[in-house]
Protein backbone atom coordinates (compact mmCIF):
# COMPACT_ATOMS: atom_id res chain seq x y z
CA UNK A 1 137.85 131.00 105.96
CA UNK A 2 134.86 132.44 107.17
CA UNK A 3 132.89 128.83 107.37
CA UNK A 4 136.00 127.41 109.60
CA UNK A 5 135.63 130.17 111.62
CA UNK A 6 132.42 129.77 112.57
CA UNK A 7 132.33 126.06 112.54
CA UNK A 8 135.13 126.83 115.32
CA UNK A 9 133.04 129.35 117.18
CA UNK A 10 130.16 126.39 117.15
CA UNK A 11 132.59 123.41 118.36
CA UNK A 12 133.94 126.12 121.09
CA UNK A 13 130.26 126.73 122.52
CA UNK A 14 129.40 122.98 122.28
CA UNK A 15 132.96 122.76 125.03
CA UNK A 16 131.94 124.87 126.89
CA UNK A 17 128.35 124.06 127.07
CA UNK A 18 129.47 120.49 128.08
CA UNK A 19 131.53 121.66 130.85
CA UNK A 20 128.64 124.07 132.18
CA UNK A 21 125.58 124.62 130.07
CA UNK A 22 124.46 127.47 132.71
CA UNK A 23 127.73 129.07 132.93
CA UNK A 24 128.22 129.42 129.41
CA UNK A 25 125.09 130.61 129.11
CA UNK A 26 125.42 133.18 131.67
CA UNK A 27 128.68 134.27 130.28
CA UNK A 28 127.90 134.32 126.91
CA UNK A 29 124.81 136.97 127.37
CA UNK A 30 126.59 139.00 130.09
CA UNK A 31 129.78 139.40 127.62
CA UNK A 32 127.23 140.43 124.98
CA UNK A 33 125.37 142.83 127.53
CA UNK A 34 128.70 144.09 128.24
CA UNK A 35 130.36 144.86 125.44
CA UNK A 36 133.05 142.12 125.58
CA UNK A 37 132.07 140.26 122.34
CA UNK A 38 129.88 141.72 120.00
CA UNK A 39 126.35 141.41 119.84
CA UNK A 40 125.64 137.67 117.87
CA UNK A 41 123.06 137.47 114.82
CA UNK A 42 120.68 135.05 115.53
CA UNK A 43 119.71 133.11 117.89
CA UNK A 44 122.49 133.59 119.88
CA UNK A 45 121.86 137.22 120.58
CA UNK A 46 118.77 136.55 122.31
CA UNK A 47 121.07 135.29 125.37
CA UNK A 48 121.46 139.09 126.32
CA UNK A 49 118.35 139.52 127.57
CA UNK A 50 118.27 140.06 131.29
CA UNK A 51 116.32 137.36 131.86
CA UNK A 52 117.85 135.01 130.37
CA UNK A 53 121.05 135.68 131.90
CA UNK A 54 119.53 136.07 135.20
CA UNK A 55 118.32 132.34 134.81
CA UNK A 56 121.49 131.08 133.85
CA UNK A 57 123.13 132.99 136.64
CA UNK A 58 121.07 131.67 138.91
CA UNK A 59 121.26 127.55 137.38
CA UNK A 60 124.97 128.38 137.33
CA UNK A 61 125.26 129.22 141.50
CA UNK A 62 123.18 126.03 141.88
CA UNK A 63 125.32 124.22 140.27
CA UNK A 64 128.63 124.84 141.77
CA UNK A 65 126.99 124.78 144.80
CA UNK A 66 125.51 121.05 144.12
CA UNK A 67 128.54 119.80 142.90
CA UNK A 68 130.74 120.47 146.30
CA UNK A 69 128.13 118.25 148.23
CA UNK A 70 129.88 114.63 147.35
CA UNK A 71 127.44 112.10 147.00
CA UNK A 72 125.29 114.95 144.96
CA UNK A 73 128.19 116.24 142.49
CA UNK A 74 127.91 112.76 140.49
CA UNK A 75 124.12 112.65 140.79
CA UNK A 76 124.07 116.21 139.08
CA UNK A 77 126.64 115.24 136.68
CA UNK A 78 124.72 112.13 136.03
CA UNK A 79 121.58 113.89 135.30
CA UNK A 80 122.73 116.05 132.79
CA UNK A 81 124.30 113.78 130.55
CA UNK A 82 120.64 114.11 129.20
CA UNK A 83 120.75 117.68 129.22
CA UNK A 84 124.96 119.02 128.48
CA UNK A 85 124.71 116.86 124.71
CA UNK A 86 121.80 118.14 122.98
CA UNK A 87 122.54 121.89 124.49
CA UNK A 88 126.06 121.24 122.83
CA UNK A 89 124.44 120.72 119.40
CA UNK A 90 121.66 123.48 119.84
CA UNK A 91 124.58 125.90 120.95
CA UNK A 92 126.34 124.78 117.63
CA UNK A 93 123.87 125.28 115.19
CA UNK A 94 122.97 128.21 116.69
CA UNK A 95 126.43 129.82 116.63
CA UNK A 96 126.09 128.80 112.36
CA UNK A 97 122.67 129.70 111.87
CA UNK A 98 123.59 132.24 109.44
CA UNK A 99 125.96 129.50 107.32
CA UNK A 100 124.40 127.57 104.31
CA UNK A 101 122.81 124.47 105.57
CA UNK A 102 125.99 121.98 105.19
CA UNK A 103 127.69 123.73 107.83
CA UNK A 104 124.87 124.31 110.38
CA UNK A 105 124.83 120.40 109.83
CA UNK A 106 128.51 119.57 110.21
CA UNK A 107 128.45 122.34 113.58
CA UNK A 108 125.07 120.41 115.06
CA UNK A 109 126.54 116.70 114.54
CA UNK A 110 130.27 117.65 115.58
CA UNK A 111 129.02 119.67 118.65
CA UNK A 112 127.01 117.03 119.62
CA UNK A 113 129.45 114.87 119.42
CA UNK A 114 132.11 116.79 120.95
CA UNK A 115 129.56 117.71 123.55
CA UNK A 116 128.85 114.22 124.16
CA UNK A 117 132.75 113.27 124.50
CA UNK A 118 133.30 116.25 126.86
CA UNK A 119 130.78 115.80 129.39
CA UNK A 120 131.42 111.79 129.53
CA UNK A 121 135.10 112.59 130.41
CA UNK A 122 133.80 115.44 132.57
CA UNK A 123 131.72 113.28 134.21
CA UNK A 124 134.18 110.36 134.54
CA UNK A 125 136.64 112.88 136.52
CA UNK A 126 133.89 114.15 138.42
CA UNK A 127 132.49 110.92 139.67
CA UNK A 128 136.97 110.14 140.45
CA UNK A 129 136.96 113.18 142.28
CA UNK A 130 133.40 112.69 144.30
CA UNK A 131 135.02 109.17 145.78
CA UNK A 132 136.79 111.57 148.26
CA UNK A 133 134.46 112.45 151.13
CA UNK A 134 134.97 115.93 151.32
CA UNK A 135 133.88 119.19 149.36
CA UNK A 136 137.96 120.63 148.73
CA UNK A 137 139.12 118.37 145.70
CA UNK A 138 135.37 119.46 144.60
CA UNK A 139 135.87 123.32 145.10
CA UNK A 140 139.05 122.88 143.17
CA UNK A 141 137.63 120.99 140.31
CA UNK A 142 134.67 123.92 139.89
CA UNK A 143 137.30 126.50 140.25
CA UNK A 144 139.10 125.24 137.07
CA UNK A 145 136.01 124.70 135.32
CA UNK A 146 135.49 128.69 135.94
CA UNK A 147 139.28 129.68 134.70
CA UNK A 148 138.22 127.03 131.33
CA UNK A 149 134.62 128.96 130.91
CA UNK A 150 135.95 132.39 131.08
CA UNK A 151 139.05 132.25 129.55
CA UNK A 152 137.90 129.93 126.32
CA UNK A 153 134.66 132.02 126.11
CA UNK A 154 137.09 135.18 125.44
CA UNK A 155 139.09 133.25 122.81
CA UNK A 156 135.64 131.90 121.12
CA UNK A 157 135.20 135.26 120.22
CA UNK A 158 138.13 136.57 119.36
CA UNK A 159 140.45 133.90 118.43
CA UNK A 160 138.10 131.06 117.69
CA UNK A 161 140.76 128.51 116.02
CA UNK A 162 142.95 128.86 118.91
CA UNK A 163 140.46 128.40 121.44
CA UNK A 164 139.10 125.28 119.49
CA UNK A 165 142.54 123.82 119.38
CA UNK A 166 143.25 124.48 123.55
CA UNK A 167 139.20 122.49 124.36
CA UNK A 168 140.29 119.56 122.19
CA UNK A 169 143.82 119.48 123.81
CA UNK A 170 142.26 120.19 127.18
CA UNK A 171 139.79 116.95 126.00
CA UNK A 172 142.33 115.04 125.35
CA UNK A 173 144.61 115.93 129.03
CA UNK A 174 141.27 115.52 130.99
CA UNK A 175 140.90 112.12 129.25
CA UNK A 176 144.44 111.07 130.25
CA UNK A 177 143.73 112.39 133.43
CA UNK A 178 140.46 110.58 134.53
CA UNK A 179 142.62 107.38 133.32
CA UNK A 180 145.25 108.02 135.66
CA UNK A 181 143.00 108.61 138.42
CA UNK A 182 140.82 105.53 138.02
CA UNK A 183 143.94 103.44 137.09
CA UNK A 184 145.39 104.96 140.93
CA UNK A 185 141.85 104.31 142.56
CA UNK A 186 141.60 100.89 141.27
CA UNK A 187 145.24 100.24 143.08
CA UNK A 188 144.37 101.62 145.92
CA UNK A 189 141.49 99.32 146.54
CA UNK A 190 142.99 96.32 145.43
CA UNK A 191 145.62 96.82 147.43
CA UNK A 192 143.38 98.14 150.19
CA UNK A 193 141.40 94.58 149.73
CA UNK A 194 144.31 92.61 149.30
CA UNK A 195 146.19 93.40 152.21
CA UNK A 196 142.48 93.57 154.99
């Protein structure tokens, strides 16, 4: 029980990472700094130092700052598909250094690949959401990113199955979602073009 547990803490962190590398960062060392979750073994630990979380802090502001400008929201989503991915994975195998080596393996290729599949549909909704030319719809989609990072980083921690089974359904619900939105965008242009 112990390896699903943690292979569940690692797929959680690779989420979250993908929604907001910085803000999971920050999170994570300030809940360890805190109190909230118990200090990690590891590598993982290390993201209670000060610094670190002042960094992350900091990444995190600039962030939700960049992605109310439209225009700039998809460039910075954009960007870090080269960053959100591998972080994912590193997070993972992090979060199961202390495993034997098949399930540091299974967390860094799953994360990845979880991380990979998050941030593309992340990025899909994002890019949706930046066609409208005005920073409200883009307040609203960082706001629920911030209710998903805080709330899932609890549950991580402290229920780790359940928190793994809520990202993947929340996956799957964005995924349906930046469908639906396309599939409505798509109409409205055609329509838009059809009847100029």
């Amino acid at each position: 029980m112990g390896s699903l547990i943690t292979l569940a803490q690692s797929l959680g962190l690779a989420y979250l990472s993908a929604i907001s590398l910085y803000g999971t960062v920050a999170i994570l060392g300030f809940a360890q700094r805190t109190g909230w979750i118990h200090p990690i073994t590891g590598p993982l630990g290390d993201l209670a130092n000060p610094i670190v979380i002042v960094l992350a802090t900091v990444l995190a502001v600039v962030e939700f700052l960049a992605t109310l400008i439209p225009g700039v929201a998809t460039v910075w989503e954009s960007a870090h598909t080269f960053i959100r991915p591998p972080a994912a994975a590193v997070l993972a195998v992090a979060t199961a250094w202390h495993g034997d080596p098949s399930l540091i393996l299974a967390a860094g290729l799953l994360g990845g690949g979880l991380g990979l599949a998050t941030h593309v549909t992340k990025l899909g909704l994002r890019v949706a959401v930046d066609t409208s030319p005005e920073p409200v719809t883009n307040g609203i989609l960082n706001i629920a990113e911030l209710s998903v990072l805080a709330s899932l980083s609890y549950l991580v921690w402290h229920h780790p199955l359940l928190a793994l089974v809520i990202a993947l359904t929340l996956l799957v619900l964005t995924a349906l979602l930046v469908r639906t939105v396309w599939r409505a965008l798509k109409s409205f242009f055609t329509r838009g073009t059809v009847s100029g």
